[in-house]
C-alpha atoms as a PDB file:
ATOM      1  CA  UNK A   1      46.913-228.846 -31.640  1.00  0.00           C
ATOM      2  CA  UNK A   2      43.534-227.729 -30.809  1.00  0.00           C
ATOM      3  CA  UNK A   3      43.022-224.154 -30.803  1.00  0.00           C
ATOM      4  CA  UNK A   4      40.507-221.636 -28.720  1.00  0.00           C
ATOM      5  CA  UNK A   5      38.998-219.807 -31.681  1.00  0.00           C
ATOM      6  CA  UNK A   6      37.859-216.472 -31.276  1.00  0.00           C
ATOM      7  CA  UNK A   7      37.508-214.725 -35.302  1.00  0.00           C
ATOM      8  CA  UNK A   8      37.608-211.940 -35.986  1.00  0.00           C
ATOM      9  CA  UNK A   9      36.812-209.725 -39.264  1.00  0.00           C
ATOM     10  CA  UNK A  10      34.636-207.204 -40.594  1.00  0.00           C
ATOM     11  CA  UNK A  11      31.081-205.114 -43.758  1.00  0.00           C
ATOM     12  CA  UNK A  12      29.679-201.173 -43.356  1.00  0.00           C
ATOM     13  CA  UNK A  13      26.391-199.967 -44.877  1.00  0.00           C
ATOM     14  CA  UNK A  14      24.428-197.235 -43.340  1.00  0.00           C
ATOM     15  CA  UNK A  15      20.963-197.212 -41.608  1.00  0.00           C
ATOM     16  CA  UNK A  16      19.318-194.845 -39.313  1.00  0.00           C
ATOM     17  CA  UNK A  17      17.492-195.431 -35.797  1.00  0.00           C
ATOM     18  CA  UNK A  18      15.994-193.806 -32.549  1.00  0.00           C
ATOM     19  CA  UNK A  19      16.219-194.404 -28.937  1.00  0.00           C
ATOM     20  CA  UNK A  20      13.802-192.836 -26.017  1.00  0.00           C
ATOM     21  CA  UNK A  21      16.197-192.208 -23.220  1.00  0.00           C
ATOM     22  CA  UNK A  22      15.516-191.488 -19.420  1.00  0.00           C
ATOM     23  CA  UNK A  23      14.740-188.099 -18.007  1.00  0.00           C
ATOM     24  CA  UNK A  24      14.702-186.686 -14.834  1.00  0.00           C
ATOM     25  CA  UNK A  25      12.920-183.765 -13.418  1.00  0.00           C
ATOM     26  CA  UNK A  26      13.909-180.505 -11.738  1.00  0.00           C
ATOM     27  CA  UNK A  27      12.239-178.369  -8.904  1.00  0.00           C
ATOM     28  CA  UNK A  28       9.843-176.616 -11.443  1.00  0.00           C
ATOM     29  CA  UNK A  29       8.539-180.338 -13.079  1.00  0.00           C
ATOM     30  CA  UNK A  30      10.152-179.356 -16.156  1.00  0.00           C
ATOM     31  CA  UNK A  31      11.985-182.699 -17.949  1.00  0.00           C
ATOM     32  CA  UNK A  32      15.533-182.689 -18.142  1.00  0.00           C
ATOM     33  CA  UNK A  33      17.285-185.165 -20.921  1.00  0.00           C
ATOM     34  CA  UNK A  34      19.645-187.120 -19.268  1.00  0.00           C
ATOM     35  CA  UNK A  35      23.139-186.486 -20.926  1.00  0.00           C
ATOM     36  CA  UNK A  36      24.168-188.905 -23.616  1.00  0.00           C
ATOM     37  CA  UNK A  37      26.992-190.347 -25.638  1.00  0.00           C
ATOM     38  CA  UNK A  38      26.008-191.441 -29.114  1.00  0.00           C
ATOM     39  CA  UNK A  39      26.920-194.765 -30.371  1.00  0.00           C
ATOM     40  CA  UNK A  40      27.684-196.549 -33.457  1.00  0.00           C
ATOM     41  CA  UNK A  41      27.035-200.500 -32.738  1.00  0.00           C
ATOM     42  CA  UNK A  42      28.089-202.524 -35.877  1.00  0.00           C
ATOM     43  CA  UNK A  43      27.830-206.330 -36.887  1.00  0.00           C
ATOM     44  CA  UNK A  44      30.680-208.070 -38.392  1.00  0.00           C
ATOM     45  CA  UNK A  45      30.890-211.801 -38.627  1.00  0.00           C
ATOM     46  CA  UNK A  46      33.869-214.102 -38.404  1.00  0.00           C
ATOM     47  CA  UNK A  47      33.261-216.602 -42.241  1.00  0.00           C
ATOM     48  CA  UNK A  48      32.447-220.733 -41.795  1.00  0.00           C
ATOM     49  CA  UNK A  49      32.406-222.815 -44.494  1.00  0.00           C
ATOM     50  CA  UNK A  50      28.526-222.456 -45.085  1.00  0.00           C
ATOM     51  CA  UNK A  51      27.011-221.080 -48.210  1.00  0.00           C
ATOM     52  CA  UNK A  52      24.970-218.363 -46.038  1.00  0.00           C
ATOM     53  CA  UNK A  53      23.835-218.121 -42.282  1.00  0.00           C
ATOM     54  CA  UNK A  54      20.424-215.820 -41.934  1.00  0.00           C
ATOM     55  CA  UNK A  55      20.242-214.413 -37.832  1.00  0.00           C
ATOM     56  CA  UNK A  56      17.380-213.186 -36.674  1.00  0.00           C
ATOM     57  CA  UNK A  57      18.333-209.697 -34.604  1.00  0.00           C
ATOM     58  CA  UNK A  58      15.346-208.151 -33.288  1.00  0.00           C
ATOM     59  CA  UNK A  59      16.500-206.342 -30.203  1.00  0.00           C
ATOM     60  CA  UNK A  60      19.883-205.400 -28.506  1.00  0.00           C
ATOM     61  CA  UNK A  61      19.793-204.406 -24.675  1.00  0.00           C
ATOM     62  CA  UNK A  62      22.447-202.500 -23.255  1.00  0.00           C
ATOM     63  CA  UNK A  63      22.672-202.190 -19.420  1.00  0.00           C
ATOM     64  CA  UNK A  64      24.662-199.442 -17.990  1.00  0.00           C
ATOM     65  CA  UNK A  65      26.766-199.472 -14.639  1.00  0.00           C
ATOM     66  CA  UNK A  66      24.306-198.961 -11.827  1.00  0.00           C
ATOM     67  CA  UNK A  67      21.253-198.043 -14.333  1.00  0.00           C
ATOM     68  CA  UNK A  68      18.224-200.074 -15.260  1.00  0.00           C
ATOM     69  CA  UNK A  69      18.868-201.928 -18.825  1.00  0.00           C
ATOM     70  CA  UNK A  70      17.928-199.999 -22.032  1.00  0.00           C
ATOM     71  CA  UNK A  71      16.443-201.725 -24.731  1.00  0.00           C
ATOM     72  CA  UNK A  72      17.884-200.619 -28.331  1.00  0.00           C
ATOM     73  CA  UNK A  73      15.648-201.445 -31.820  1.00  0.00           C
ATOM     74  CA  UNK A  74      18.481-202.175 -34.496  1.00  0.00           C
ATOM     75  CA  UNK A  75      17.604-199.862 -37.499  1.00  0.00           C
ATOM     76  CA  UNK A  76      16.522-202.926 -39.499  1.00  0.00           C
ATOM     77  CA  UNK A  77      15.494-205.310 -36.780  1.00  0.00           C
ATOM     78  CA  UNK A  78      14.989-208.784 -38.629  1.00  0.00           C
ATOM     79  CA  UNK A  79      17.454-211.282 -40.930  1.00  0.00           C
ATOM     80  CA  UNK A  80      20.975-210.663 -41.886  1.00  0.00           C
ATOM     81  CA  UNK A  81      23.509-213.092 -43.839  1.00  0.00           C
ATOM     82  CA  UNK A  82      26.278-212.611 -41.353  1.00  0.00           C
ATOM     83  CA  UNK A  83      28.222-214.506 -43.622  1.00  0.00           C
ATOM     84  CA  UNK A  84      28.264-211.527 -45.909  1.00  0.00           C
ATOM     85  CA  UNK A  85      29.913-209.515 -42.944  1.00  0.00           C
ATOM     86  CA  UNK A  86      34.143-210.747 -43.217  1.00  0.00           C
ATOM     87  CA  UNK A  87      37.004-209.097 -43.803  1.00  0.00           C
ATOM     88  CA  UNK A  88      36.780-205.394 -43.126  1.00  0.00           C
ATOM     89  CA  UNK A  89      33.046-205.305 -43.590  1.00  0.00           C
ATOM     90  CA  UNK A  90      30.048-204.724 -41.454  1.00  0.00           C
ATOM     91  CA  UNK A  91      26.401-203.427 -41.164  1.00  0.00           C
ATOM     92  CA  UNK A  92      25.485-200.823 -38.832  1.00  0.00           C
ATOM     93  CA  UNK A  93      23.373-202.377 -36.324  1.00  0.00           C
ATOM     94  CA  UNK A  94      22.192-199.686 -33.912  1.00  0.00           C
ATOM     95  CA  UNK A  95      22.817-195.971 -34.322  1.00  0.00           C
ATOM     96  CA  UNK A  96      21.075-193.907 -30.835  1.00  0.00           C
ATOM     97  CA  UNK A  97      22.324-191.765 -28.242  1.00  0.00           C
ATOM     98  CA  UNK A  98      22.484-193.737 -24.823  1.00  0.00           C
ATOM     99  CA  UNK A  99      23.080-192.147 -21.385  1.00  0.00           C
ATOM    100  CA  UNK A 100      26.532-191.785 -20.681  1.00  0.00           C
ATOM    101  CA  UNK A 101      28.884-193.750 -18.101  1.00  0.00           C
ATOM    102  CA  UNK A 102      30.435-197.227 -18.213  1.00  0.00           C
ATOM    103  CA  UNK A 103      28.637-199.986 -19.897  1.00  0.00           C
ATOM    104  CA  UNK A 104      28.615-203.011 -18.397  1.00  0.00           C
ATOM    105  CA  UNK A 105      26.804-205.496 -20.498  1.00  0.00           C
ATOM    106  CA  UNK A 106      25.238-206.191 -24.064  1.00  0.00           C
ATOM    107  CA  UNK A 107      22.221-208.573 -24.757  1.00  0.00           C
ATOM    108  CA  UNK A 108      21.654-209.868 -28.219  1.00  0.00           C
ATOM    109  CA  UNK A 109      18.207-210.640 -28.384  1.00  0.00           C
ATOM    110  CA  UNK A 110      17.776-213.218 -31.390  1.00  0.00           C
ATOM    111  CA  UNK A 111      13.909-213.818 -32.758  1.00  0.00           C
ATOM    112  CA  UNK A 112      13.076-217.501 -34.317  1.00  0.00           C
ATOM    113  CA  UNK A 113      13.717-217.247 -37.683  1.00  0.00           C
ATOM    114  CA  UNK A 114      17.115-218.401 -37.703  1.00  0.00           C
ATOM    115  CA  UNK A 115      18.347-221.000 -40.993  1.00  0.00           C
ATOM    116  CA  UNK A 116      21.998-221.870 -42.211  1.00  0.00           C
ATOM    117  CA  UNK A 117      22.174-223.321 -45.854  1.00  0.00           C
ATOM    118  CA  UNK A 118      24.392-226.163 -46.459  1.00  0.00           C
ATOM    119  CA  UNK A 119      25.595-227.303 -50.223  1.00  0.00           C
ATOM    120  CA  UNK A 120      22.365-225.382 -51.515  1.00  0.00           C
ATOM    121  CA  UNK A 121      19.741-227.066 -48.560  1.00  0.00           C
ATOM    122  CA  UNK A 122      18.179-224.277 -46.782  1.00  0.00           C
ATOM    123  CA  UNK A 123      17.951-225.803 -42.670  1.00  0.00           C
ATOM    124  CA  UNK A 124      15.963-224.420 -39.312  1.00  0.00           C
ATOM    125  CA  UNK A 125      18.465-223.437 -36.878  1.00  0.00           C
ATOM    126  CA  UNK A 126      16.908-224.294 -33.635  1.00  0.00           C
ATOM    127  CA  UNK A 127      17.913-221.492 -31.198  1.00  0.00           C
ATOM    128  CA  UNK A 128      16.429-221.978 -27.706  1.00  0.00           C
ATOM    129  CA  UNK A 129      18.023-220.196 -24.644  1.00  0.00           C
ATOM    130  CA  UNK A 130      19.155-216.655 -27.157  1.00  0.00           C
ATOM    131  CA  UNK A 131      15.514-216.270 -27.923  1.00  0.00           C
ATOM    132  CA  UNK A 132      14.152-215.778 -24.414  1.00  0.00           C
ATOM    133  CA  UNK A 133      16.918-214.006 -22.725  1.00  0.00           C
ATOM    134  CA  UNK A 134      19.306-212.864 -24.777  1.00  0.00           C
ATOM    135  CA  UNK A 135      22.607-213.255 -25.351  1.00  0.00           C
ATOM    136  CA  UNK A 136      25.067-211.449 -22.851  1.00  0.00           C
ATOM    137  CA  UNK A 137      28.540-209.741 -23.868  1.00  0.00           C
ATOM    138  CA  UNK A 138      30.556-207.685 -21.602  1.00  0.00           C
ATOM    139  CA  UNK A 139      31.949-204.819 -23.364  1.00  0.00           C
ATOM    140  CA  UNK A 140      33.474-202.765 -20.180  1.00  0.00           C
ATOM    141  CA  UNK A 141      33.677-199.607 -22.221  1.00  0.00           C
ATOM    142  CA  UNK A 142      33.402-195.788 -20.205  1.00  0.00           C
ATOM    143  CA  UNK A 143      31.459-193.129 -22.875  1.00  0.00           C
ATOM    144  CA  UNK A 144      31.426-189.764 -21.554  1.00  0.00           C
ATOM    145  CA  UNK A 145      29.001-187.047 -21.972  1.00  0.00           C
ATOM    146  CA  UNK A 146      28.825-185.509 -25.846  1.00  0.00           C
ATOM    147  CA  UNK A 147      31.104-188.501 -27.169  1.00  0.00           C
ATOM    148  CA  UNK A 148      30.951-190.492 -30.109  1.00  0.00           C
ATOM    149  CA  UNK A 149      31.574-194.202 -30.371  1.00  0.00           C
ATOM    150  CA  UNK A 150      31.911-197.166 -32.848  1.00  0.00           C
ATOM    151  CA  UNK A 151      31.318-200.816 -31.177  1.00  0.00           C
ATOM    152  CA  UNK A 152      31.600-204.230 -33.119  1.00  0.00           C
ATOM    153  CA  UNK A 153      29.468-207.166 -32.182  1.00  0.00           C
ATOM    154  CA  UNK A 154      31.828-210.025 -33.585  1.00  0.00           C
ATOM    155  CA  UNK A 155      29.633-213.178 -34.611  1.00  0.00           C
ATOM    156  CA  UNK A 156      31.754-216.693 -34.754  1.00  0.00           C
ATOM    157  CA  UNK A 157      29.840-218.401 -37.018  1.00  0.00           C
ATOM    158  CA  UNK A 158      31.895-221.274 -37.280  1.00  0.00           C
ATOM    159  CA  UNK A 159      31.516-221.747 -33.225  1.00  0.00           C
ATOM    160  CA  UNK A 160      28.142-220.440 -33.223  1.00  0.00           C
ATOM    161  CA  UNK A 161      26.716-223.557 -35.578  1.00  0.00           C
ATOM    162  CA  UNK A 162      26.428-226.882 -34.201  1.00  0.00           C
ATOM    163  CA  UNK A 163      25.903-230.161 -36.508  1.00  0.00           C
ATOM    164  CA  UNK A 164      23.544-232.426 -34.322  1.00  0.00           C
ATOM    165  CA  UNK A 165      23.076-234.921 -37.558  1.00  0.00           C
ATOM    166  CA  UNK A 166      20.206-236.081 -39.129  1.00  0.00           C
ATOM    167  CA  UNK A 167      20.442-232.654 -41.331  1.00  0.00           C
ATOM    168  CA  UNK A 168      20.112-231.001 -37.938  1.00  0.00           C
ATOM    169  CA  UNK A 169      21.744-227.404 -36.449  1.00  0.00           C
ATOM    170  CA  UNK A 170      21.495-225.741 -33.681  1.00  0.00           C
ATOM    171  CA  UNK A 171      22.429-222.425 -33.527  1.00  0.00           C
ATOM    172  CA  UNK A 172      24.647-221.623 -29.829  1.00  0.00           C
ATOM    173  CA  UNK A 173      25.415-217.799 -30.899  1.00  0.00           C
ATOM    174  CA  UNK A 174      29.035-217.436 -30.014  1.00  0.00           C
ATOM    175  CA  UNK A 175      30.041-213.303 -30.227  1.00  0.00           C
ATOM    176  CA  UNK A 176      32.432-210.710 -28.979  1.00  0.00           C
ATOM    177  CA  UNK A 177      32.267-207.200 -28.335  1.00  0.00           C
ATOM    178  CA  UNK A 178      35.017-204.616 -29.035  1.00  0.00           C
ATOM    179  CA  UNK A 179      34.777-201.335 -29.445  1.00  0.00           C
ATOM    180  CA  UNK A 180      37.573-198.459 -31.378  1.00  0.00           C
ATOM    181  CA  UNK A 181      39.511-198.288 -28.555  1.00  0.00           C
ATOM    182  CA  UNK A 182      40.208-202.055 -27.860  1.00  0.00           C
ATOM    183  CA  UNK A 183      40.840-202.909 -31.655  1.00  0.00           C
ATOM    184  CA  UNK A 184      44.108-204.263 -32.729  1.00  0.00           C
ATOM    185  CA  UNK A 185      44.348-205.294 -36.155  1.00  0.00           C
ATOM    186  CA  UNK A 186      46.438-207.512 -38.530  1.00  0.00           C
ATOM    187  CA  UNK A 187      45.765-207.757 -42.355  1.00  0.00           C
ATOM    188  CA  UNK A 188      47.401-208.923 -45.363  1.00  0.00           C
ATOM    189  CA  UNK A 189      47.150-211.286 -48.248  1.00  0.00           C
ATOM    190  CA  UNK A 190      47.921-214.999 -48.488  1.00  0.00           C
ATOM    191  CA  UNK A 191      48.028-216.847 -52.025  1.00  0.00           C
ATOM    192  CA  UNK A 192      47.312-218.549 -54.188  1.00  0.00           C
ATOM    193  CA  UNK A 193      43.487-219.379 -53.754  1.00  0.00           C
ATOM    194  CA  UNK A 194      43.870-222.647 -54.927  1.00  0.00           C
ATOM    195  CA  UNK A 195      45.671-223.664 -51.167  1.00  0.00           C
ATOM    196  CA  UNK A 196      42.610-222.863 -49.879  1.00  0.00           C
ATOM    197  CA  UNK A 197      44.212-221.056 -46.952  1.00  0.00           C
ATOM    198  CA  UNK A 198      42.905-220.520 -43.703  1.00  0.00           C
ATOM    199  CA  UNK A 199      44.835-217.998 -40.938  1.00  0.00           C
ATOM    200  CA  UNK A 200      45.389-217.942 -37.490  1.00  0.00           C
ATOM    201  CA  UNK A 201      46.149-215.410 -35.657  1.00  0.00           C
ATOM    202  CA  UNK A 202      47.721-216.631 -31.852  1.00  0.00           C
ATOM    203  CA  UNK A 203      48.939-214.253 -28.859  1.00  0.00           C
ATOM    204  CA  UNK A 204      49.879-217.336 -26.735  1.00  0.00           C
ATOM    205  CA  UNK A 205      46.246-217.244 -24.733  1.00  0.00           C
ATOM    206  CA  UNK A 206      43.877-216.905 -27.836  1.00  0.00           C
ATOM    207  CA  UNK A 207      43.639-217.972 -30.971  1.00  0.00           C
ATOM    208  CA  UNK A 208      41.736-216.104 -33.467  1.00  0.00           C
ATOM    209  CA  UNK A 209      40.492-216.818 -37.336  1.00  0.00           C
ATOM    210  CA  UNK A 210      40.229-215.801 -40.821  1.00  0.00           C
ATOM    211  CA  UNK A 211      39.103-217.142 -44.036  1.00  0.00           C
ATOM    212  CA  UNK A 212      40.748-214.821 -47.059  1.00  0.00           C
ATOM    213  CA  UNK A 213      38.193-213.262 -49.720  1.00  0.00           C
ATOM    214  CA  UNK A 214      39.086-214.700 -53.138  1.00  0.00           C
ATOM    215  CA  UNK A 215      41.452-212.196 -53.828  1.00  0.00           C
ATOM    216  CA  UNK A 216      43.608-213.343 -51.125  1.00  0.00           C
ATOM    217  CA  UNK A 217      42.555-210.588 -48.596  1.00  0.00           C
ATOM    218  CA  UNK A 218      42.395-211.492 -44.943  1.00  0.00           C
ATOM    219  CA  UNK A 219      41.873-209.242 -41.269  1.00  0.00           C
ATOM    220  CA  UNK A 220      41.342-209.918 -37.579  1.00  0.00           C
ATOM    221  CA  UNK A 221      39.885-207.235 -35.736  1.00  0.00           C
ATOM    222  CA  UNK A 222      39.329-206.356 -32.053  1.00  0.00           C
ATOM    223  CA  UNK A 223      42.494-207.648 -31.055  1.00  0.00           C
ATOM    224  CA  UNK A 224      44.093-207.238 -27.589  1.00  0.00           C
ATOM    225  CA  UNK A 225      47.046-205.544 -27.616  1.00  0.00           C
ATOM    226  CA  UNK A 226      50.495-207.689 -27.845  1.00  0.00           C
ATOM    227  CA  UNK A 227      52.661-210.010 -30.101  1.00  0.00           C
ATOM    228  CA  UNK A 228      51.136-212.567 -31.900  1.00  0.00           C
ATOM    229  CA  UNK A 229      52.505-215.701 -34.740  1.00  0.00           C
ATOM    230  CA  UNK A 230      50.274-215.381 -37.707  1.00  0.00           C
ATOM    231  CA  UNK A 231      49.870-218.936 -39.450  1.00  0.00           C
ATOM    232  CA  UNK A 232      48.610-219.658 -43.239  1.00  0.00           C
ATOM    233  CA  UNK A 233      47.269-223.433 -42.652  1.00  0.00           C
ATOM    234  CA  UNK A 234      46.287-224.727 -46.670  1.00  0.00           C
ATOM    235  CA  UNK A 235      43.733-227.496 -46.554  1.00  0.00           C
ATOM    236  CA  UNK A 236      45.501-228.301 -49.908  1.00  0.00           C
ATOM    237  CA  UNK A 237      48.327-230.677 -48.941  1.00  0.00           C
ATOM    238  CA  UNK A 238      50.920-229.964 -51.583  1.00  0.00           C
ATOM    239  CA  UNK A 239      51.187-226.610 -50.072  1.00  0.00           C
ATOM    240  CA  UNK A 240      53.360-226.054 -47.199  1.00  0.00           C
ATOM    241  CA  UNK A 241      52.005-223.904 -44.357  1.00  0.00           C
ATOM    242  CA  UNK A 242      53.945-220.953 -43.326  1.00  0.00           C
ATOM    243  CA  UNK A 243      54.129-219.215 -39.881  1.00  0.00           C
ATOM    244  CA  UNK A 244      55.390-215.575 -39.197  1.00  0.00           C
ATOM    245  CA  UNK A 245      56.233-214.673 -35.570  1.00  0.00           C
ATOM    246  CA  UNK A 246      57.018-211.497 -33.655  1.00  0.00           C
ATOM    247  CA  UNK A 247      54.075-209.589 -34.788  1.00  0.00           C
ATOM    248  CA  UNK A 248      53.101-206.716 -32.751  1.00  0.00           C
ATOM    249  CA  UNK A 249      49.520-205.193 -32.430  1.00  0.00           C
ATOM    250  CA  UNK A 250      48.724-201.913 -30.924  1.00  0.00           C
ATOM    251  CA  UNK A 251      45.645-200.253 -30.347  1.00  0.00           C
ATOM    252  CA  UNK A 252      43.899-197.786 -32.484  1.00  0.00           C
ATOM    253  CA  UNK A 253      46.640-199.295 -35.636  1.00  0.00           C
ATOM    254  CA  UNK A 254      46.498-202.074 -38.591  1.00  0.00           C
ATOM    255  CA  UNK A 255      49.601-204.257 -38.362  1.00  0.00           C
ATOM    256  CA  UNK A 256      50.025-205.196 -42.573  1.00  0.00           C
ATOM    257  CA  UNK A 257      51.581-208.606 -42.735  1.00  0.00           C
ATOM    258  CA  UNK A 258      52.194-208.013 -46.760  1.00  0.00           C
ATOM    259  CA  UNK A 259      51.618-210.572 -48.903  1.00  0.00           C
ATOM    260  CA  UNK A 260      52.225-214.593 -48.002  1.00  0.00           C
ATOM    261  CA  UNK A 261      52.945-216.583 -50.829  1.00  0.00           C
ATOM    262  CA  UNK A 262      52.094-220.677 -50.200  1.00  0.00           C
ATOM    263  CA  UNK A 263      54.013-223.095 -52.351  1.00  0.00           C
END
């Protein structure tokens, strides 16, 4: 069966950043900030089977409905291992107040220094069209004057990195956006570690991916809201795959699956 993959899972550390916003002027020539929403944009990744994937993030452009785009500097604009970034964890990406109303698209600007290391050999990923315009996400998301919001920026590694042979990658960034209010979640625990587990997640229309930590520990994030099978596939054969159905996800709540024991 092939499946549409579309991971999900999530690191947090804190940084800090600024953001020069529009003004406009009144009668007497006096400026007038433009009112503002602040926002939290994180980076999570969804795991591959890669010993570490360095991005290069150097800019992130946010384009409001019916407003010119604004360009965002993430508080530490350069590499991140995104592989470190699974299973409830994230980095905070950009932290700046933006002018409120109803976003309409993200741009992930990449810069060149891009490299995925495979079984200990460091390798260039070549990364042409992300460089030089960005990489665009629709997020849809209304923020209203004085708010506060926390986005995700949801990297699929494992779609993202593309084998060309000859010890050759290319890097074709593959991400989602999701932000508090359109995150569904599903966690739980599959062992033993020795199956070598990894779980799907399917609503019938998209499948989505985990890899467990080594304690077991697995969670999708930024779900859409509905029921979903969740399936423990073990790459070791003489464990037999299990599949739980009827699982519903709401918004705004973590769906705990318990623990899944392979035998």
């Amino acid at each position: 069966m092939k499946k549409k993959i579309i991971s999900t899972v999530v690191i947090a550390s804190l940084f800090t950043t600024s953001l020069f916003v529009s003004c406009k002027k009144n009668d007497n020539n006096s400026a007038i900030p433009t009112q503002t929403a602040h926002v939290n944009m994180r980076l999570t990744d969804a795991p591959a089977d890669y010993d570490a994937v360095y991005i290069d993030i150097q800019k992130v452009e946010v384009t409001m409905e019916g407003s010119a785009a604004i360009q965002l500097t993430p508080v530490r604009p350069g590499v991140y291992d995104i592989l470190k970034l699974k299973n409830s964890l994230d980095t905070l990406l950009i932290r700046a107040d933006i002018p409120a109303g109803k976003i309409s698209q993200i741009r992930l600007i990449l810069g060149s220094n891009n490299s995925v290391v495979v079984d200990g050999t460091t390798y260039t990923l070549n990364t042409p069209s992300a460089q030089e315009s960005g990489l665009k996400l629709k997020l849809n998301t209304q923020l209203v004057v004085g708010g506060s919001y926390d986005m995700w920026l949801d990297f699929d590694v494992a779609k993202s990195i593309v084998a060309t042979g000859s010890g050759k990658y290319n890097l074709k960034p593959v991400v989602t956006a999701f932000a508090a209010e359109t995150d569904g979640r599903i966690k739980g625990y599959v062992l033993p570690g020795a199956a070598l587990t990894t779980v799907y997640a399917s609503n019938g229309i998209d499948t989505y991916s985990a890899i467990p930590d080594i304690d077991g520990f697995f969670v999708f994030k930024g779900l859409p809201e509905g029921t979903y099978s969740v399936t423990f596939d073990a790459s070791v054969v003489t464990y037999t795959d299990i599949t739980i159905t009827n699982i519903n996800v709401k918004y705004g709540s973590i769906t705990d699956v318990g623990t899944t024991i392979l035998k």
